[in-house]
Protein backbone atom coordinates (compact mmCIF):
# COMPACT_ATOMS: atom_id res chain seq x y z
CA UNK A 1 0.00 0.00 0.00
CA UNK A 2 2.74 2.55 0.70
CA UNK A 3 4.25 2.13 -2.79
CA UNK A 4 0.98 2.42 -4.50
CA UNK A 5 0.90 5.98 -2.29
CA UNK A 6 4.52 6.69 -2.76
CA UNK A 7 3.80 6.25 -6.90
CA UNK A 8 0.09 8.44 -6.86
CA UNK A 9 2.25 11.37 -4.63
CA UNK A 10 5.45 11.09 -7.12
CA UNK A 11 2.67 11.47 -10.12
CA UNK A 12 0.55 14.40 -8.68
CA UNK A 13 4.03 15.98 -7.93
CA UNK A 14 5.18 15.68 -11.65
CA UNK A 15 1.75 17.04 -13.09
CA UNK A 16 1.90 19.75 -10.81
CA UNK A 17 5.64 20.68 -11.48
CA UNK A 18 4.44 20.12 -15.53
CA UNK A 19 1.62 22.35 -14.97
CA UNK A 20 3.70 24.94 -12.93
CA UNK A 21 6.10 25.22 -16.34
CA UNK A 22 3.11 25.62 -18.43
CA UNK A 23 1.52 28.43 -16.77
CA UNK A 24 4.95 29.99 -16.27
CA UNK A 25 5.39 29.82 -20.33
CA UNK A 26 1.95 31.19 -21.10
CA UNK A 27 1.55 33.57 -18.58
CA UNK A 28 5.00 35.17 -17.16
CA UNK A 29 7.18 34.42 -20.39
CA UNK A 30 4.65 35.52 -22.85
CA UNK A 31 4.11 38.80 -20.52
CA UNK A 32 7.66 39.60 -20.63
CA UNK A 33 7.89 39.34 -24.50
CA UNK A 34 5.49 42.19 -24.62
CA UNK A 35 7.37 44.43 -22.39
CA UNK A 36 9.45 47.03 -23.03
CA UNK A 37 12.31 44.69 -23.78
CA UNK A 38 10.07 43.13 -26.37
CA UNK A 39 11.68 45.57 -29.24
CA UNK A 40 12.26 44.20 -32.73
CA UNK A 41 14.38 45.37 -35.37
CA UNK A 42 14.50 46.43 -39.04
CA UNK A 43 17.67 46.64 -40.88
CA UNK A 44 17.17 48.86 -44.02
CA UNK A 45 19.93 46.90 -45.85
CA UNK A 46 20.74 50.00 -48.81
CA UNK A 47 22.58 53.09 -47.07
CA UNK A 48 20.66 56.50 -47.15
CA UNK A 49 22.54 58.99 -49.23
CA UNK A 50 21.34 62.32 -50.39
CA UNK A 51 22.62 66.22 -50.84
CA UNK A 52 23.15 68.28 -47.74
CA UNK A 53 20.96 71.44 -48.04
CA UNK A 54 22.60 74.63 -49.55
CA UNK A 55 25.85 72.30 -49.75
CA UNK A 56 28.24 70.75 -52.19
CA UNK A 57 28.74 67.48 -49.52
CA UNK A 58 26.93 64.73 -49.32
CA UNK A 59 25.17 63.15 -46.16
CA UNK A 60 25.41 59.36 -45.65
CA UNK A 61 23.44 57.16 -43.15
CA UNK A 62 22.24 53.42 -42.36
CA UNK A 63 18.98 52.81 -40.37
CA UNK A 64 17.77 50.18 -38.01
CA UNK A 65 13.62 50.50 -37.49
CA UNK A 66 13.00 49.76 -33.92
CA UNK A 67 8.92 48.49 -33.07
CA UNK A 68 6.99 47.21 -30.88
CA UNK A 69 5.75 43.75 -32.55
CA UNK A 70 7.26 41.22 -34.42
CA UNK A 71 6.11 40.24 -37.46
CA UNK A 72 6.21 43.40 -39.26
CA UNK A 73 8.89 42.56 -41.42
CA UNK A 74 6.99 41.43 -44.45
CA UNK A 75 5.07 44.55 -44.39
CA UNK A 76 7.86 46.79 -43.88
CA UNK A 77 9.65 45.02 -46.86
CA UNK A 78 6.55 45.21 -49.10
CA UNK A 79 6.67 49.43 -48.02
CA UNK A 80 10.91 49.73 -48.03
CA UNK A 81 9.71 52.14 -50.77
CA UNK A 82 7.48 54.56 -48.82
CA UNK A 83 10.02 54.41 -45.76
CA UNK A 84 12.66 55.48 -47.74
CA UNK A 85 11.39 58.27 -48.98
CA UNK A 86 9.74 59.55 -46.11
CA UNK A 87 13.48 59.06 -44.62
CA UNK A 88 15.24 60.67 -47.24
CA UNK A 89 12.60 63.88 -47.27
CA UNK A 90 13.62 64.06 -43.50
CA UNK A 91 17.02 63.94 -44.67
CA UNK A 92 17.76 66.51 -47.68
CA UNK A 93 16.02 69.38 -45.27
CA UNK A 94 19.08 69.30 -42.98
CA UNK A 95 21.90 71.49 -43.47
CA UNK A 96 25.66 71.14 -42.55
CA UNK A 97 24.99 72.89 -38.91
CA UNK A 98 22.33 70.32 -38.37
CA UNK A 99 24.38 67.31 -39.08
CA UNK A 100 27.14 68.62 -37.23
CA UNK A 101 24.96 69.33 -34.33
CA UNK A 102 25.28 67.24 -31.05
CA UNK A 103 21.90 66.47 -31.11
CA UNK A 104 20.54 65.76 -34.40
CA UNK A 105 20.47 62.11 -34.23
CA UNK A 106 18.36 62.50 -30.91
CA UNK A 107 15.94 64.88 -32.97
CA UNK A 108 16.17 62.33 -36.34
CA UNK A 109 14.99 59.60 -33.39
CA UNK A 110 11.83 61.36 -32.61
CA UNK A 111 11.22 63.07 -36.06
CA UNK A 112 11.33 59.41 -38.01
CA UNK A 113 9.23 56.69 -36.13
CA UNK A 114 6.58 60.09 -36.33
CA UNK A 115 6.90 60.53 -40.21
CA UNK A 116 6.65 56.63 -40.77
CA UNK A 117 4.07 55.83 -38.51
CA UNK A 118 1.97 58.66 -40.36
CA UNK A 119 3.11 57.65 -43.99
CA UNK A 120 2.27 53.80 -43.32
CA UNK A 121 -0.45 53.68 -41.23
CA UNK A 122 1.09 52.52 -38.06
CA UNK A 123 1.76 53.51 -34.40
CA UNK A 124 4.53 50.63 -33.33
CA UNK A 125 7.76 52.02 -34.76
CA UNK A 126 9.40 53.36 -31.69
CA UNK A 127 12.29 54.64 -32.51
CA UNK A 128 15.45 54.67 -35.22
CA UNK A 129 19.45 53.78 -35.05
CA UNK A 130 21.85 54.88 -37.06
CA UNK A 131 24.74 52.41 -38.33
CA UNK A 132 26.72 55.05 -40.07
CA UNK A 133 26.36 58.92 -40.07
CA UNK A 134 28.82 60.46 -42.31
CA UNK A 135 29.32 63.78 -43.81
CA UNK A 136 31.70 63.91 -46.91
C-alpha cells in the first residue's frame, strides 16, 4: 500500500511541477515578450545617401527600425519604398549645422518613427538607429 501511495504522490508531484512550467510559459514568459524589452528590429539593408541642403557634400546614413511587434517585417519590406522616402525627405532638409549638431540624431529619433508611422499607417515604430552617419 505505501508504494501504490509513494507512486500516486510522485505522479501528482510531476503534473503539478508540468503544470507549474506551463503556466509559467503562457503567462510570465509571454508577458515579458510584450514588455518594453520586447523591441524588434528592421535593418534597411541600402545606405541612405542624399545632398546636404545649400551644400556641395553629401550626407550618408544606415537605419535600423526599432517596433513594438514582431512580425512586421513582411510589411515593412513590401513598403521599403514609402520608408525610404519619407526618410530621405527628412534627410535633404538638414543642413551642414544640423548634421554637425550634437543632437541631431536625438531629434532624427523622434522626427522618423513620427513621419513613418503617419506615412504607413502605423503607431509601433518606436524609434530609429543609425549604423553610419557620415558627412563627406
Amino acid at each position: 500500500m505505501k508504494s501504490n501511495n509513494k507512486s500516486v504522490i510522485t505522479i501528482i508531484l510531476l503534473l503539478l511541477l508540468i503544470a507549474g512550467a506551463v503556466a509559467y510559459y503562457f503567462v510570465i514568459h509571454k508577458n515579458n515578450n510584450d514588455s518594453e524589452e520586447g523591441y524588434h528590429y528592421y535593418a534597411i539593408e541600402d545606405f541612405f545617401v542624399t545632398n546636404v541642403k545649400d551644400s556641395s557634400k553629401l550626407f550618408k546614413t544606415s537605419i535600423i527600425i526599432v517596433t513594438d511587434r514582431g512580425g512586421l517585417d513582411k510589411y515593412l519590406d513590401e513598403n521599403e519604398f514609402i520608408i525610404r522616402d519619407t526618410i530621405l525627405f527628412i534627410l535633404r532638409g538638414l543642413n551642414e549645422d544640423d548634421i554637425k549638431s550634437s543632437t541631431i540624431q536625438d531629434k532624427l529619433r523622434e522626427m522618423i518613427p513620427v513621419a513613418l508611422n503617419e506615412a504607413l499607417g502605423t503607431n509601433h515604430i518606436v524609434s530609429v538607429y543609425f549604423g553610419d552617419f557620415v558627412m563627406q
